[in-house]
Protein backbone atom coordinates (compact mmCIF):
# COMPACT_ATOMS: atom_id res chain seq x y z
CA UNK A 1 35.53 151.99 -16.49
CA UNK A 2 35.33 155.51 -18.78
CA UNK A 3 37.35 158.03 -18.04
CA UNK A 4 37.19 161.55 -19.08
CA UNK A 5 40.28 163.46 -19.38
CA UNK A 6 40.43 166.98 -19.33
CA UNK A 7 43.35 169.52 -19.39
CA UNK A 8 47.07 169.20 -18.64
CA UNK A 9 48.73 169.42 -14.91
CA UNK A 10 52.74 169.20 -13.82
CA UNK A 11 54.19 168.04 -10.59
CA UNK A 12 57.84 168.84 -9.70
CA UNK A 13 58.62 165.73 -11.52
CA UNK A 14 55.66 164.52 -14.10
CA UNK A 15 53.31 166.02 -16.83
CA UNK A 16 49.96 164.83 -16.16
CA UNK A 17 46.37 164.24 -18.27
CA UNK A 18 43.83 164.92 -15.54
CA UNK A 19 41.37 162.05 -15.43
CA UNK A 20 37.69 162.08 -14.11
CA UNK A 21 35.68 159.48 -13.72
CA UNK A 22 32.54 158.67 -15.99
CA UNK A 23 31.23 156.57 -14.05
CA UNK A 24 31.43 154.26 -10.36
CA UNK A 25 33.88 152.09 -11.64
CA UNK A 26 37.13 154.31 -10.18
CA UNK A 27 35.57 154.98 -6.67
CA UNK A 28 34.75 151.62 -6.09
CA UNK A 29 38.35 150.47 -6.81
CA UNK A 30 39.46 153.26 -5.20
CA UNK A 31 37.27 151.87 -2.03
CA UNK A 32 38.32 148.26 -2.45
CA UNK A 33 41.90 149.83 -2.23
CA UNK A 34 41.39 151.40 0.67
CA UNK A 35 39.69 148.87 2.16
CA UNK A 36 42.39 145.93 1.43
CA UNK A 37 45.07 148.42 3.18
CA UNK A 38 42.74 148.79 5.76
CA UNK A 39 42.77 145.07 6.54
CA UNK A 40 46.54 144.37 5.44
CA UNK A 41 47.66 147.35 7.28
CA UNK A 42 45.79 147.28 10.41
CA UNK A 43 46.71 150.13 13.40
CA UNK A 44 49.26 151.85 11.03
CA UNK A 45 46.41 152.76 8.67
CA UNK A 46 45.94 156.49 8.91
CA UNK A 47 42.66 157.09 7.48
CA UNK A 48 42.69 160.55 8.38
CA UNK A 49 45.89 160.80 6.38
CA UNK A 50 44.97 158.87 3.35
CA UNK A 51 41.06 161.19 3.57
CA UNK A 52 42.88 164.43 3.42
CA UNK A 53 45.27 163.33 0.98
CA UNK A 54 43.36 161.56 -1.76
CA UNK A 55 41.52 163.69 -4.82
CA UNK A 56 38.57 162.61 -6.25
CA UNK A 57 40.20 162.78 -9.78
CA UNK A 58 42.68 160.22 -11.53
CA UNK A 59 45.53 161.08 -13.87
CA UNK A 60 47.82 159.49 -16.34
CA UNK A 61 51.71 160.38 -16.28
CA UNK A 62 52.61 161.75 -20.17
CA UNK A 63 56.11 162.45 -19.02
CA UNK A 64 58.74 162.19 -16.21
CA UNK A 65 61.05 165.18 -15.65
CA UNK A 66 64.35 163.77 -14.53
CA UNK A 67 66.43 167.28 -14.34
CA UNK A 68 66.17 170.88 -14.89
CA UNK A 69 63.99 171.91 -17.89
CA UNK A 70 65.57 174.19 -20.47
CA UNK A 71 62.88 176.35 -20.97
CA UNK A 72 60.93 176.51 -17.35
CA UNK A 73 58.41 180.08 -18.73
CA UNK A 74 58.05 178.14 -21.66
CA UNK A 75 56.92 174.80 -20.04
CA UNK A 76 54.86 176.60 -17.65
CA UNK A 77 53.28 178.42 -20.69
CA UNK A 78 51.95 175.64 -22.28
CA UNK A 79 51.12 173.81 -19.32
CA UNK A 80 48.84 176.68 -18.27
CA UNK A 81 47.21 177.27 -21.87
CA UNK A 82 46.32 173.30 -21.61
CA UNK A 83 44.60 173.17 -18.31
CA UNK A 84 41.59 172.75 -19.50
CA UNK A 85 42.18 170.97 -23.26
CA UNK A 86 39.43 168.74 -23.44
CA UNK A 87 41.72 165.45 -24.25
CA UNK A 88 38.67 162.94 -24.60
CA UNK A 89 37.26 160.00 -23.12
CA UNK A 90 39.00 156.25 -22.93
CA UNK A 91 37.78 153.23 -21.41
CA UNK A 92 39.80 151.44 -18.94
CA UNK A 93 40.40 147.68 -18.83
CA UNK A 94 43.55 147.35 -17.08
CA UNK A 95 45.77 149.30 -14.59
CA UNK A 96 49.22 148.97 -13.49
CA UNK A 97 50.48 149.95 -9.82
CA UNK A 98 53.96 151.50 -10.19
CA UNK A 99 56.40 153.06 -8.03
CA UNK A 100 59.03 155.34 -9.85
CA UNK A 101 62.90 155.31 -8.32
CA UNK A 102 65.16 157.84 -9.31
CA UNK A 103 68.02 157.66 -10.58
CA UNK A 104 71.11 159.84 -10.99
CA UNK A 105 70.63 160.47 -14.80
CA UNK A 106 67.54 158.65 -15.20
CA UNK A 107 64.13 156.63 -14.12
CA UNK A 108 63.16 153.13 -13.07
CA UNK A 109 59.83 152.67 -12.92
CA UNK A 110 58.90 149.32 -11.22
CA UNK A 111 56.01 147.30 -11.71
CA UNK A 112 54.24 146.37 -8.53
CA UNK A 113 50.67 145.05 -10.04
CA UNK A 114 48.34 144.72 -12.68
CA UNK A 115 44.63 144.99 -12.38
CA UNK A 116 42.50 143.39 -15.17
CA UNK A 117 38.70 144.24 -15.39
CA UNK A 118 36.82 142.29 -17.21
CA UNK A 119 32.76 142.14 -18.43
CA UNK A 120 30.80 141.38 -15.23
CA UNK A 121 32.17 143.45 -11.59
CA UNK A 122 32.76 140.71 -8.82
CA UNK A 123 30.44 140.67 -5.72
CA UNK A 124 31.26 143.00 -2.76
């Protein structure tokens, strides 16, 4: 799976690389996803909620921001002059699922999965 990423993005807690896809290969995981919670889940599934929730690009975390930054105008600056850096393309083999706990002074970030693609897709 390629993925295109292009320009910079912060959350209240990360810096981000804004990923978009190059091709299928991210929707259709992001389908099969969707579709396993769907069946694991049952009734509490809340499509609607997931729907209006979910954007149609992908990102990968450069940093976690664990406190107050020193230089917030600063930060801000270059986040905005890198919104749209283009940052290149990569191809995607694996991903890992994590969940991030925080901490008092720092980060855990827990592994909950890996995904491994390999040559051929599997069958629907």
């Amino acid at each position: 799976m390629r993925l295109r990423c292009a320009g910079v993005t912060a959350s209240r807690s990360s810096v981000l690389a804004q990923g978009w896809p190059e091709d299928g290969g991210f929707e259709r995981l992001r389908q099969r996803s969707f579709d396993a919670l769907r069946r694991e889940l049952g009734k509490t599934f809340r499509e609607s909620f997931l729907s209006c929730h979910v954007s149609r690009s992908w990102h990968i975390t450069l940093a976690m921001v664990n406190g107050p930054l020193l230089d917030p105008h600063g930060f801000v600056a270059v986040i905005d002059e890198n919104r749209t850096t283009d940052l290149g393309a990569i191809t995607v083999d694996e991903l890992e699922v994590v969940s991030y706990r925080r901490l008092r002074a720092s980060l855990r970030i827990c592994a909950l999965g890996r995904v491994r693609f390999g040559a051929k897709e599997p069958a629907p």
